[in-house]
PDB file of N, CA and C in Angstrom:
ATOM      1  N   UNK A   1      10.712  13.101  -0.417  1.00  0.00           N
ATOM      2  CA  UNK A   1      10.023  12.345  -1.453  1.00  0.00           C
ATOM      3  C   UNK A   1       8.613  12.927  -1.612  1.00  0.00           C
ATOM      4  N   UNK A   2       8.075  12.697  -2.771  1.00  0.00           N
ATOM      5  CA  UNK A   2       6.846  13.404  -3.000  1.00  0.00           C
ATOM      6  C   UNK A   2       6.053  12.247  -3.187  1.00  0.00           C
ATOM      7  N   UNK A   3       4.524  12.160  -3.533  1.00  0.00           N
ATOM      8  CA  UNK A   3       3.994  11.178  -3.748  1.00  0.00           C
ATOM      9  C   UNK A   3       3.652  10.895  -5.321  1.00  0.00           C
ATOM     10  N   UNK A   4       4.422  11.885  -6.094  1.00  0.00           N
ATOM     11  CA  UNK A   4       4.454  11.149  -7.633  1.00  0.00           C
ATOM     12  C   UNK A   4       5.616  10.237  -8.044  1.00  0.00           C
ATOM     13  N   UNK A   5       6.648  10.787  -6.766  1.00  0.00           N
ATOM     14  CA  UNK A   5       8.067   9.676  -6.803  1.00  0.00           C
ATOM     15  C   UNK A   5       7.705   8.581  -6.138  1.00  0.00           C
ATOM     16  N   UNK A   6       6.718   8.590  -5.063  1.00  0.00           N
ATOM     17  CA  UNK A   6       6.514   7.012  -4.468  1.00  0.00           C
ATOM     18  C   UNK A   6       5.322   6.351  -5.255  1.00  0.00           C
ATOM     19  N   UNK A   7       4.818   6.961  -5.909  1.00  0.00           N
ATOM     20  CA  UNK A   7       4.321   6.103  -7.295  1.00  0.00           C
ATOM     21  C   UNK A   7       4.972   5.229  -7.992  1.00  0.00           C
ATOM     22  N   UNK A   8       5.777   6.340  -8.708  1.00  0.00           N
ATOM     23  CA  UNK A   8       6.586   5.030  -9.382  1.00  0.00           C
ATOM     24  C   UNK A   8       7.810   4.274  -8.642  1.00  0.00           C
ATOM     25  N   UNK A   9       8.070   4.185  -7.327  1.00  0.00           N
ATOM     26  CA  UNK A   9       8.233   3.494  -6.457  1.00  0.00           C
ATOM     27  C   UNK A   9       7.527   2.301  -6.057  1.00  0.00           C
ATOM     28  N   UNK A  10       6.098   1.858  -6.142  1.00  0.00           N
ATOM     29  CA  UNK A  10       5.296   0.826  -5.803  1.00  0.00           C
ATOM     30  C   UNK A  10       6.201  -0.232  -5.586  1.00  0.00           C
ATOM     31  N   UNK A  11       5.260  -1.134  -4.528  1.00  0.00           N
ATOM     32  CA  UNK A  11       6.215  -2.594  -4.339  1.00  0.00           C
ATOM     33  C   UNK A  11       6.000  -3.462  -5.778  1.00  0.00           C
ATOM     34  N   UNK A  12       5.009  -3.394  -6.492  1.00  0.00           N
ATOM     35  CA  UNK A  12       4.038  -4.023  -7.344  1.00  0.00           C
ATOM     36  C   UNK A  12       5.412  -3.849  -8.427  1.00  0.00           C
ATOM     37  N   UNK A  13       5.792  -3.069  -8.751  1.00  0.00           N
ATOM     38  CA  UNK A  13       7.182  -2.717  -9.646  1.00  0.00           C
ATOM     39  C   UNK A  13       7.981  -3.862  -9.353  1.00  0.00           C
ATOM     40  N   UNK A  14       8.463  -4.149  -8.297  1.00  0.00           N
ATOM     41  CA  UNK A  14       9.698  -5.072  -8.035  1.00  0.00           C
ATOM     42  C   UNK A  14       8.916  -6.782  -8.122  1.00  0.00           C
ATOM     43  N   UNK A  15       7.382  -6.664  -7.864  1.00  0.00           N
ATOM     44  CA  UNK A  15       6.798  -7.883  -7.702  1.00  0.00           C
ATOM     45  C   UNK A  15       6.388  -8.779  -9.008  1.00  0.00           C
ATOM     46  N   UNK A  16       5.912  -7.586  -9.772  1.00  0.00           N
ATOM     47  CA  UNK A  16       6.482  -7.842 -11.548  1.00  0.00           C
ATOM     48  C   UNK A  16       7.802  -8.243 -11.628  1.00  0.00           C
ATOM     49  N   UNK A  17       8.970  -7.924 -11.361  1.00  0.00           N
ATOM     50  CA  UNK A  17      10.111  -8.263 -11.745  1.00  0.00           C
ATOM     51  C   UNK A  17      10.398  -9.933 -11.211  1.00  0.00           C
ATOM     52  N   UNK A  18       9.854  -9.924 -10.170  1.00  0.00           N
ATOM     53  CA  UNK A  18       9.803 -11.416  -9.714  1.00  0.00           C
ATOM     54  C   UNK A  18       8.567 -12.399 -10.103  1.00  0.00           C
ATOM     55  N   UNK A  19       7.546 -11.894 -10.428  1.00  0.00           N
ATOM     56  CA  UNK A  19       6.683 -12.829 -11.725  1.00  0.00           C
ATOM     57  C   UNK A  19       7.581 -12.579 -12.552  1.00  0.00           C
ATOM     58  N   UNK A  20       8.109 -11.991 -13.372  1.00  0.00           N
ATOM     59  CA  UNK A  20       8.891 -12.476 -14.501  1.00  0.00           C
ATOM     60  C   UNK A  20      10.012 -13.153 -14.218  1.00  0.00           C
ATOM     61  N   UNK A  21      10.672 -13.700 -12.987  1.00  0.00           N
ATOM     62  CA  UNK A  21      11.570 -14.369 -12.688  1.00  0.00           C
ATOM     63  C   UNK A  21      11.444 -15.991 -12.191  1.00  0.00           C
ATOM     64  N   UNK A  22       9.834 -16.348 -12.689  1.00  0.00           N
ATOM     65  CA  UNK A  22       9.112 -17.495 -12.549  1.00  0.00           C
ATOM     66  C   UNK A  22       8.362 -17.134 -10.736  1.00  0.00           C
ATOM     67  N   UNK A  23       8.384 -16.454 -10.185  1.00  0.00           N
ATOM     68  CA  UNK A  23       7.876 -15.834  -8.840  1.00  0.00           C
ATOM     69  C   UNK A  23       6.530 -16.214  -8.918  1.00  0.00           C
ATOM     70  N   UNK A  24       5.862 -17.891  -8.630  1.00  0.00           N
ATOM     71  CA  UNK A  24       4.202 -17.991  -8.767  1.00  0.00           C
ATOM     72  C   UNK A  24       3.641 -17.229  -7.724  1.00  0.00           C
ATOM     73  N   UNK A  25       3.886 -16.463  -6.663  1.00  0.00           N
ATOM     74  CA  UNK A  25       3.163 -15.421  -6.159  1.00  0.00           C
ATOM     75  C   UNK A  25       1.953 -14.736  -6.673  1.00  0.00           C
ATOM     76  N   UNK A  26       2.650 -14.484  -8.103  1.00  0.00           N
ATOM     77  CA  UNK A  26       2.490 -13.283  -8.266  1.00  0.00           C
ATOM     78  C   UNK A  26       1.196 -13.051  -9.967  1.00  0.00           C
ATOM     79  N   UNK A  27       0.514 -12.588  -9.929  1.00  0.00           N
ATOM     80  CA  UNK A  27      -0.077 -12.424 -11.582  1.00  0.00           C
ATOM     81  C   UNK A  27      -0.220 -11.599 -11.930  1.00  0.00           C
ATOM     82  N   UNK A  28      -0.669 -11.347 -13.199  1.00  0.00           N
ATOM     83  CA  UNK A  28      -1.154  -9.792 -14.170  1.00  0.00           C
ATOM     84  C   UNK A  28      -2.348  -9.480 -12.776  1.00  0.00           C
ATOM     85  N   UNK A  29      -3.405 -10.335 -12.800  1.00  0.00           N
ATOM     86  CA  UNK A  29      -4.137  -9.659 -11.576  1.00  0.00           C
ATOM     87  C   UNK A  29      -4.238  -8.784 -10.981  1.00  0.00           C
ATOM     88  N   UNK A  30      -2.970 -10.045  -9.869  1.00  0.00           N
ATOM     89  CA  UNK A  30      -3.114  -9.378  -8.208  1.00  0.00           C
ATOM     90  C   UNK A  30      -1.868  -8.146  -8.467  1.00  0.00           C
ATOM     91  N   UNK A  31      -1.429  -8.186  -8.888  1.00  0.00           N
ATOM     92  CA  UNK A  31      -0.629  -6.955  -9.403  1.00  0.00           C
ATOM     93  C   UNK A  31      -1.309  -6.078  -9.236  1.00  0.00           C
ATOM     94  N   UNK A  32      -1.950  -6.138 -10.640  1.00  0.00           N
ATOM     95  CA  UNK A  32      -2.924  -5.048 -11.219  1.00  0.00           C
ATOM     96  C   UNK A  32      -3.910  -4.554 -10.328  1.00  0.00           C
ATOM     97  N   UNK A  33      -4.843  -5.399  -9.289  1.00  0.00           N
ATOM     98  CA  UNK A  33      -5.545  -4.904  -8.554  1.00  0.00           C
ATOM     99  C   UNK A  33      -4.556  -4.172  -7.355  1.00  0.00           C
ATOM    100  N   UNK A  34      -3.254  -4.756  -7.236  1.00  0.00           N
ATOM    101  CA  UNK A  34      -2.930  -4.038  -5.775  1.00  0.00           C
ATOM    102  C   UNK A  34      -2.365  -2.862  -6.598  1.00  0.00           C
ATOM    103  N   UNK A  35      -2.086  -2.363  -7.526  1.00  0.00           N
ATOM    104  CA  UNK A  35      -1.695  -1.331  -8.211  1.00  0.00           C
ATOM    105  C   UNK A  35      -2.879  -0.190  -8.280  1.00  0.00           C
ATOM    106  N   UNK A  36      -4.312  -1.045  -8.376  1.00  0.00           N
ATOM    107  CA  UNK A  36      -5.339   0.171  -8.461  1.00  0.00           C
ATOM    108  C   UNK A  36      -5.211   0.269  -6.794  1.00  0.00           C
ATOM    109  N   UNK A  37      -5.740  -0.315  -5.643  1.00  0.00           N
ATOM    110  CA  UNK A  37      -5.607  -0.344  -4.941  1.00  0.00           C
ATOM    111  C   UNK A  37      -4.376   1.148  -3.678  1.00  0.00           C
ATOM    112  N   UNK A  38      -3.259   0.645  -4.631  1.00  0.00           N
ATOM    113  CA  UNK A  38      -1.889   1.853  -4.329  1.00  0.00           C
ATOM    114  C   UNK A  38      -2.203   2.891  -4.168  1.00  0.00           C
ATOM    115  N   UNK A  39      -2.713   3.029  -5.694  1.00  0.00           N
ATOM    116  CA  UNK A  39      -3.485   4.552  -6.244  1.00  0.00           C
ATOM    117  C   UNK A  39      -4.395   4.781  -5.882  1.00  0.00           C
ATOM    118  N   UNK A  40      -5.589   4.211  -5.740  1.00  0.00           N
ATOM    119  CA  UNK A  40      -6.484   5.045  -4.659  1.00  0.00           C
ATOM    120  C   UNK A  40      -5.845   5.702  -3.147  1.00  0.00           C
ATOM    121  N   UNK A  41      -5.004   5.008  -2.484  1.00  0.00           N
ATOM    122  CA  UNK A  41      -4.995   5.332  -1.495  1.00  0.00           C
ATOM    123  C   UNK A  41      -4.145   6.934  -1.710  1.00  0.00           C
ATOM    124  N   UNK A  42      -2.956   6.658  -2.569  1.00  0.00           N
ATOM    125  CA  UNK A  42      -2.523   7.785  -2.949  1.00  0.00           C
ATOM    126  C   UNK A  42      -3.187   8.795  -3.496  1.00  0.00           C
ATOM    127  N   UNK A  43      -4.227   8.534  -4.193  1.00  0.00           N
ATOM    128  CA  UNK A  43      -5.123  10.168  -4.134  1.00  0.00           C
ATOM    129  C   UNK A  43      -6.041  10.242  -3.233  1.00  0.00           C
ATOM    130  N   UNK A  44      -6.340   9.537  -2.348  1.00  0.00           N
ATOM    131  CA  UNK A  44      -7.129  10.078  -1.075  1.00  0.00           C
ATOM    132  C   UNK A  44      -6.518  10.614  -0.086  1.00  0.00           C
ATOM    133  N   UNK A  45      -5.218  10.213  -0.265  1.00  0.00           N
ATOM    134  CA  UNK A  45      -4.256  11.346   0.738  1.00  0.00           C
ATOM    135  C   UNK A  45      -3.746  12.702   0.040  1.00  0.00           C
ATOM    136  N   UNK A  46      -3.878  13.016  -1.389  1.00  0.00           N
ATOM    137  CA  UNK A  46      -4.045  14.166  -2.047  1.00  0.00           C
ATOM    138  C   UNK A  46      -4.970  14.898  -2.190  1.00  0.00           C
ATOM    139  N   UNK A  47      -6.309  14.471  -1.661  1.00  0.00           N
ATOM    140  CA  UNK A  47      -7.190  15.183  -2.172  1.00  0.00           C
ATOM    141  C   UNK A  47      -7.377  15.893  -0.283  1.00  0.00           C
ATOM    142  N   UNK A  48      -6.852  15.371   0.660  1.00  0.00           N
ATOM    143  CA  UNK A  48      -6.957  15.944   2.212  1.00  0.00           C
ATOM    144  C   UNK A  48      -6.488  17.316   1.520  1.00  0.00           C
ATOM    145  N   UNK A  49      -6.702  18.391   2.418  1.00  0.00           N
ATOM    146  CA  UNK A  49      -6.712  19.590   2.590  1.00  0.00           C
ATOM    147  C   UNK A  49      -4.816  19.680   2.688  1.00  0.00           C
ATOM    148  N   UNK A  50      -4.069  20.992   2.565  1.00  0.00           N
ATOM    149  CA  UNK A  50      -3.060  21.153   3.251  1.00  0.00           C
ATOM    150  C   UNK A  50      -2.684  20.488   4.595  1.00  0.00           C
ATOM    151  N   UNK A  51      -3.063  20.856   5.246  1.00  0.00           N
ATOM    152  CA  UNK A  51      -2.539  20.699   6.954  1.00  0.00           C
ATOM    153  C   UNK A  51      -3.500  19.096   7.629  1.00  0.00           C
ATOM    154  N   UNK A  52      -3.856  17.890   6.674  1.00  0.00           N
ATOM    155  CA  UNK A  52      -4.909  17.119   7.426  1.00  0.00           C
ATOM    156  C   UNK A  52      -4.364  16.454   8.786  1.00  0.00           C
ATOM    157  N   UNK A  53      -5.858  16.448   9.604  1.00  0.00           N
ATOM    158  CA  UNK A  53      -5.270  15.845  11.116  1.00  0.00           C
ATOM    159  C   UNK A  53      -5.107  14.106  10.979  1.00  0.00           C
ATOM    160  N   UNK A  54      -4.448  13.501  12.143  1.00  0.00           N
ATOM    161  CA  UNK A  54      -3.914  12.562  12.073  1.00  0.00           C
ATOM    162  C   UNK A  54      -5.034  11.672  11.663  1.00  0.00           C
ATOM    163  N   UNK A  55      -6.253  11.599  12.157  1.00  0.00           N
ATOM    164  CA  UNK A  55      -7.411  10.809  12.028  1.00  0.00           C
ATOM    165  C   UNK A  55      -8.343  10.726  10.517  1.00  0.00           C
ATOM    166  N   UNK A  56      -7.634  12.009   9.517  1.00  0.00           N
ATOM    167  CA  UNK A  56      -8.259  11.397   8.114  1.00  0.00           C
ATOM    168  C   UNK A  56      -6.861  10.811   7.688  1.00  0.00           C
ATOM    169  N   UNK A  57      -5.680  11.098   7.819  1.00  0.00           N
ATOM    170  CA  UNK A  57      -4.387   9.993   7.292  1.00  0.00           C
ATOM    171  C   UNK A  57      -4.857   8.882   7.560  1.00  0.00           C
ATOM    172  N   UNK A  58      -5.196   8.499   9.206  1.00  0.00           N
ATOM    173  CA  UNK A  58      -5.239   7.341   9.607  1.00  0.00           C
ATOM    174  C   UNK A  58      -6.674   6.325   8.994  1.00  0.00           C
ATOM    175  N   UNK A  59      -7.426   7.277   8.275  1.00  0.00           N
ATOM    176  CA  UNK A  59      -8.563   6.739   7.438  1.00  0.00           C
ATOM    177  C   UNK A  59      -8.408   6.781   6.548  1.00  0.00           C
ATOM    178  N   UNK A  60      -7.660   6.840   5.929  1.00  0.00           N
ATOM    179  CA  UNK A  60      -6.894   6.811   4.498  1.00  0.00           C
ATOM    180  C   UNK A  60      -6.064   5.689   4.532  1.00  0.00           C
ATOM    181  N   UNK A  61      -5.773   5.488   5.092  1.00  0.00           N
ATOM    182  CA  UNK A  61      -4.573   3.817   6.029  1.00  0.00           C
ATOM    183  C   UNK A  61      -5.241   2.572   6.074  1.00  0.00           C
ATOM    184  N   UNK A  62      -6.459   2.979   7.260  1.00  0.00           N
ATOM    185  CA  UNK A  62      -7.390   1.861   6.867  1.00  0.00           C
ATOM    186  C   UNK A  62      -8.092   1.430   5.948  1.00  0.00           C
ATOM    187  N   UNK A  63      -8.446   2.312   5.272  1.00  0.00           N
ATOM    188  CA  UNK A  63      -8.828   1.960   3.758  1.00  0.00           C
ATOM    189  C   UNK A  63      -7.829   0.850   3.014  1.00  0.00           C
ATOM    190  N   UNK A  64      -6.914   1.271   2.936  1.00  0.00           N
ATOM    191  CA  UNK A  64      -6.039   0.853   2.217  1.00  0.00           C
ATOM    192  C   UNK A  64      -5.925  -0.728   2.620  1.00  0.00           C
ATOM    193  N   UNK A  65      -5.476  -0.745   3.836  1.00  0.00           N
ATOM    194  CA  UNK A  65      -5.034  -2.463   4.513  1.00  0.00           C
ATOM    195  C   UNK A  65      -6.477  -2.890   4.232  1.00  0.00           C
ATOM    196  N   UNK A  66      -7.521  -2.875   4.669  1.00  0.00           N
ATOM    197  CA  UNK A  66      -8.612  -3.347   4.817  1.00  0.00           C
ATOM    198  C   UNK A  66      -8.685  -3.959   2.918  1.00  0.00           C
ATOM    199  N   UNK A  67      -8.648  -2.831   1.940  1.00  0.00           N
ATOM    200  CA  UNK A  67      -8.719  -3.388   0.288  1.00  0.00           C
ATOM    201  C   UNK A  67      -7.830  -4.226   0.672  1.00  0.00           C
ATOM    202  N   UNK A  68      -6.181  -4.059   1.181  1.00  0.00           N
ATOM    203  CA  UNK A  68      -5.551  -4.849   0.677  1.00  0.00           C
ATOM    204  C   UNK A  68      -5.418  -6.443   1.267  1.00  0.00           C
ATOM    205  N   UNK A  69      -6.846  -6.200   2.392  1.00  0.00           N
ATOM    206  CA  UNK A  69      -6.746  -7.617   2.955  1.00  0.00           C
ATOM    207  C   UNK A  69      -7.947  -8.416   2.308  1.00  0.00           C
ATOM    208  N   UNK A  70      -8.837  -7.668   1.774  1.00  0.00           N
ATOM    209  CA  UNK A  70      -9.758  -8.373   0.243  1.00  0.00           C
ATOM    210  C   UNK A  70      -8.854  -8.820  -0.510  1.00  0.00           C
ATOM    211  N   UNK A  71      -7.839  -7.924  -1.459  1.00  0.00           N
ATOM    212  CA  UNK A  71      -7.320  -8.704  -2.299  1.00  0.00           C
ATOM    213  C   UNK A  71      -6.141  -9.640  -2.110  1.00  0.00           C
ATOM    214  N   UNK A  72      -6.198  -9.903  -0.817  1.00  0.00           N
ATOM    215  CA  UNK A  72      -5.388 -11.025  -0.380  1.00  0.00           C
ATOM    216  C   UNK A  72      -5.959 -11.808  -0.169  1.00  0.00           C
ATOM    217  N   UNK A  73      -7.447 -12.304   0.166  1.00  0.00           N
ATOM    218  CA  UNK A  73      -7.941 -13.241   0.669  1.00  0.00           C
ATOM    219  C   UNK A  73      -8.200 -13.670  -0.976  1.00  0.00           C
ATOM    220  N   UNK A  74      -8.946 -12.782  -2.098  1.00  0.00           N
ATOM    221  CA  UNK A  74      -9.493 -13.380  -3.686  1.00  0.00           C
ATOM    222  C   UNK A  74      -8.273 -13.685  -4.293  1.00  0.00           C
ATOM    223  N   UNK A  75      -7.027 -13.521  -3.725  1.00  0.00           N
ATOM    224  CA  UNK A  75      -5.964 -13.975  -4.560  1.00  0.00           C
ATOM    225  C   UNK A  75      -5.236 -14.783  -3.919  1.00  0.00           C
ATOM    226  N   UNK A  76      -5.822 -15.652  -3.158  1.00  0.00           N
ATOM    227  CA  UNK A  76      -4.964 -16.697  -2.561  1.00  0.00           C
ATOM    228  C   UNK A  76      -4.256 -16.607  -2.161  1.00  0.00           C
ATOM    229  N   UNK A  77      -3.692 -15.556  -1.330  1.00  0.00           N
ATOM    230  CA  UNK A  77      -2.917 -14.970   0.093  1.00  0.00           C
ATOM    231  C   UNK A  77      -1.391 -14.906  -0.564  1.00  0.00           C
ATOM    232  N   UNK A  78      -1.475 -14.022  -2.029  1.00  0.00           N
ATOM    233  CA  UNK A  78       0.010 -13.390  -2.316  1.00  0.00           C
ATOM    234  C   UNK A  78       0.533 -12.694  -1.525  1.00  0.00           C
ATOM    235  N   UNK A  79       0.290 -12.207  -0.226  1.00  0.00           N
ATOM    236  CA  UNK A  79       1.137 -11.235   0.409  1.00  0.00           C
ATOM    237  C   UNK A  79       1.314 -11.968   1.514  1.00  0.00           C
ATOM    238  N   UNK A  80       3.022 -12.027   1.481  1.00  0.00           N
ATOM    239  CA  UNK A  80       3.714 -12.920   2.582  1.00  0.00           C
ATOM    240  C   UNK A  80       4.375 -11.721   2.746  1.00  0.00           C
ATOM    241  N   UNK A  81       5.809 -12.521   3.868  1.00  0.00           N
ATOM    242  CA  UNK A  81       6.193 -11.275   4.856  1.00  0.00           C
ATOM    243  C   UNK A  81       7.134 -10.333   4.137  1.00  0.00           C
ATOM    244  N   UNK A  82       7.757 -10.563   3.030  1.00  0.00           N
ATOM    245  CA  UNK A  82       8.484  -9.550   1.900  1.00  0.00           C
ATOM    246  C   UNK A  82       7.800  -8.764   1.492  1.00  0.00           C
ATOM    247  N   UNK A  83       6.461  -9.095   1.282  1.00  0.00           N
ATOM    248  CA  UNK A  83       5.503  -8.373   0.138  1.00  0.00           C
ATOM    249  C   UNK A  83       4.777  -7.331   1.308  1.00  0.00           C
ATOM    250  N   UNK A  84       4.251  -7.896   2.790  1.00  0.00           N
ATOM    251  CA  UNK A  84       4.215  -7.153   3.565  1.00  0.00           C
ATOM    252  C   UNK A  84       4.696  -6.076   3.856  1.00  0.00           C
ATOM    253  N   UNK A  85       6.134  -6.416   4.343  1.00  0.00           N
ATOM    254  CA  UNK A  85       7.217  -5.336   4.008  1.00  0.00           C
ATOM    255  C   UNK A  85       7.302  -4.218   3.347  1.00  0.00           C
ATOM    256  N   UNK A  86       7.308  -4.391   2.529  1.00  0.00           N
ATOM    257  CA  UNK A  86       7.027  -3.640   1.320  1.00  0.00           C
ATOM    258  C   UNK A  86       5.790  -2.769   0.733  1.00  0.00           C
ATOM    259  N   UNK A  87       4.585  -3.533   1.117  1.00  0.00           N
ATOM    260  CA  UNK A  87       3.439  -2.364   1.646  1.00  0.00           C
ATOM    261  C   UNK A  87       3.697  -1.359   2.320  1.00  0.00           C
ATOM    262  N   UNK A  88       4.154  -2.191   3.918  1.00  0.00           N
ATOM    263  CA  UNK A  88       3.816  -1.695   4.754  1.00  0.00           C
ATOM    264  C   UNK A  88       5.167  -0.160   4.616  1.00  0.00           C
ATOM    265  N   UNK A  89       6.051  -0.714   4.189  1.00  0.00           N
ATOM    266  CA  UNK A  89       7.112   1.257   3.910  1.00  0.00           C
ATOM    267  C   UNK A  89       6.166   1.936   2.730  1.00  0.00           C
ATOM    268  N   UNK A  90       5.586   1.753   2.169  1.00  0.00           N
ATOM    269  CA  UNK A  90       5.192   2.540   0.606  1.00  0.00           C
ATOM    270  C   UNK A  90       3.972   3.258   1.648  1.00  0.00           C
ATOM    271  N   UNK A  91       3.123   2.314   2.694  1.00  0.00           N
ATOM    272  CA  UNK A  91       2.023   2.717   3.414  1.00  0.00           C
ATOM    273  C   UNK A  91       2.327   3.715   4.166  1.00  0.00           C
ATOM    274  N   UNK A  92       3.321   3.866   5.130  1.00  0.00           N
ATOM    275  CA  UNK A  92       3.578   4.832   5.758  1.00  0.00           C
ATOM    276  C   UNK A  92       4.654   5.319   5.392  1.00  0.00           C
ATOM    277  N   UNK A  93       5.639   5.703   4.288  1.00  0.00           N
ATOM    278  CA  UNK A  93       5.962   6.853   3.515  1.00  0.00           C
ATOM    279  C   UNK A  93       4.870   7.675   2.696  1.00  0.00           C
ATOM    280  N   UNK A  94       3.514   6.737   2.313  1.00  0.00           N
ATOM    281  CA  UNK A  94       2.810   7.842   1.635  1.00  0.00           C
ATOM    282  C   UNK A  94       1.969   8.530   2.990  1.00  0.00           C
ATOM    283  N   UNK A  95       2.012   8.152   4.212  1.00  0.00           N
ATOM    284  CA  UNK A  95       1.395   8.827   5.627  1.00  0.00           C
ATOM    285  C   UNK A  95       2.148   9.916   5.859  1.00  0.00           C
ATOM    286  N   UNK A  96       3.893   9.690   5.758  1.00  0.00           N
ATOM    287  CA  UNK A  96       4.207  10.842   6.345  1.00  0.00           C
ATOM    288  C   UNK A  96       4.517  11.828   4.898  1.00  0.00           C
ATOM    289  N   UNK A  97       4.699  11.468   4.079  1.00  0.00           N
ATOM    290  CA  UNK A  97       4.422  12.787   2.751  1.00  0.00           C
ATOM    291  C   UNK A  97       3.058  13.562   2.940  1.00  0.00           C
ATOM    292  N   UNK A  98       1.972  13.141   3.677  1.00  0.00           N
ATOM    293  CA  UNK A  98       0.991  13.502   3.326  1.00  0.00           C
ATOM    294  C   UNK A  98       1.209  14.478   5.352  1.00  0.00           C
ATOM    295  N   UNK A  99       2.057  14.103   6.431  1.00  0.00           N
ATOM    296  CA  UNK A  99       2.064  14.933   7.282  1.00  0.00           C
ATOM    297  C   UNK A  99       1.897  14.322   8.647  1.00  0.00           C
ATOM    298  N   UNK A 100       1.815  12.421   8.579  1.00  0.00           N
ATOM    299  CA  UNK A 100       1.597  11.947   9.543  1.00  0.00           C
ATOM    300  C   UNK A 100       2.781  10.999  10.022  1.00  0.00           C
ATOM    301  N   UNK A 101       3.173  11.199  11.140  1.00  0.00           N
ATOM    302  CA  UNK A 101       4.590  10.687  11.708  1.00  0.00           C
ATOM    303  C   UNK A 101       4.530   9.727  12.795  1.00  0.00           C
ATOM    304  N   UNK A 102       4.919   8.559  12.681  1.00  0.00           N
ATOM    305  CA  UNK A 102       4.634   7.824  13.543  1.00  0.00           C
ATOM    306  C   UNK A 102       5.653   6.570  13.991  1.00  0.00           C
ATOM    307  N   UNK A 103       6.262   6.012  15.110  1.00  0.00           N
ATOM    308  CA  UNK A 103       7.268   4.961  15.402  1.00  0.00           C
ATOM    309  C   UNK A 103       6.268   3.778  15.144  1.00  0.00           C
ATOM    310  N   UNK A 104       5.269   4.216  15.145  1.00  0.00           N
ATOM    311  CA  UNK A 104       4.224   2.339  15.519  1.00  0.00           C
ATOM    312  C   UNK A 104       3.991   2.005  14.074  1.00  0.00           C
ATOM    313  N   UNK A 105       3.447   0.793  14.067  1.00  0.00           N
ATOM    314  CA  UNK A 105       2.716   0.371  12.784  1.00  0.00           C
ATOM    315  C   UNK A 105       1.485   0.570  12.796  1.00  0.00           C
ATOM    316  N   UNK A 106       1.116   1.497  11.964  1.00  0.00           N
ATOM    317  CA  UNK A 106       0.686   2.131  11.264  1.00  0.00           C
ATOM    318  C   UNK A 106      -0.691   0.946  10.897  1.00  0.00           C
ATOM    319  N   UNK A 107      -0.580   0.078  10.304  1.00  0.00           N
ATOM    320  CA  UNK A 107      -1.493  -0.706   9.503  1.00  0.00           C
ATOM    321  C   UNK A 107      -1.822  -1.890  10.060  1.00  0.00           C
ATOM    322  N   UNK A 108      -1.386  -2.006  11.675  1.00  0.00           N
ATOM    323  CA  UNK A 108      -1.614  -3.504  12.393  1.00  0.00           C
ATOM    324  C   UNK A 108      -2.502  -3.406  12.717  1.00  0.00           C
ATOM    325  N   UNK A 109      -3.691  -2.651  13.033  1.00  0.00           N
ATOM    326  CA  UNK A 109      -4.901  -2.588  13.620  1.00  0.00           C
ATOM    327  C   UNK A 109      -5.723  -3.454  12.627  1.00  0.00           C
ATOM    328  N   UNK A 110      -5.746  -3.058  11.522  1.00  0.00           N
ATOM    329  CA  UNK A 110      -6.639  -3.537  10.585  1.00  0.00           C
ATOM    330  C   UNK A 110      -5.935  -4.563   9.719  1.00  0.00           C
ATOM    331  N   UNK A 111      -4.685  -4.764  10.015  1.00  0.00           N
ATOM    332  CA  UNK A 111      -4.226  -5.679   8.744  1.00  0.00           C
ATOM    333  C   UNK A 111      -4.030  -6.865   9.040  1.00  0.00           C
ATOM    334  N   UNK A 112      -4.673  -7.976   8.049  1.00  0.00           N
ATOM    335  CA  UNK A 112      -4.669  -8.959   8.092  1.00  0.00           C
ATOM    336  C   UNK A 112      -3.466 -10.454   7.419  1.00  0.00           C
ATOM    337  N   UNK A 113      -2.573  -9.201   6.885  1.00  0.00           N
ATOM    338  CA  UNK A 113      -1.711 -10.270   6.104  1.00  0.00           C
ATOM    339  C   UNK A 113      -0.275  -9.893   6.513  1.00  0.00           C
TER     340      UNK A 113
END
């Protein structure tokens, strides 16, 4: 997988489909912000060099949970354990496209939801 296919992969894709299925989770919003959110993280792991070491992936990671535990707290804590889920593979499939391999979770240090 590349990271223009796990683009349009996002969880935010399927989370729209369930706001439109009456899913109050969910809004144009917090969508929308965890969608900018996605994408930053995905071009900060594009813009690393070829070969980056584990410790700018892994700052590229924290970035990410850390936004995405802001926009969980201003949006009234849309991310439950599905939506978690679902970060959390898009989070570390875009780690190891970018070269970082790992059995652990990846995003428990810093993540709050």
């Amino acid at each position: 997988m590349t990271f223009e296919e796990l683009t349009k992969n996002k969880p935010t894709l399927v989370w729209k489909q369930r706001m439109d299925e009456d899913d109050n989770l969910f809004t144009d919003e917090n969508i929308n912000a965890t969608n900018e959110v996605l994408d930053s993280y995905i071009n900060s792991l594009k813009v690393l060099r070829e070969n980056p070491t584990e410790e700018e992936i892994l700052e590229c990671v924290k970035k990410v949970v850390i936004s995405l535990n802001e926009l969980n707290e201003n949006y009234d804590y849309f991310i439950e354990t599905m939506e978690r889920e679902e970060l959390y593979e898009f989070i570390t499939e875009a780690a190891r496209i970018a070269g970082f391999e790992s059995e652990e979770d990846i995003t428990e240090e810093w993540r709050e939801w």
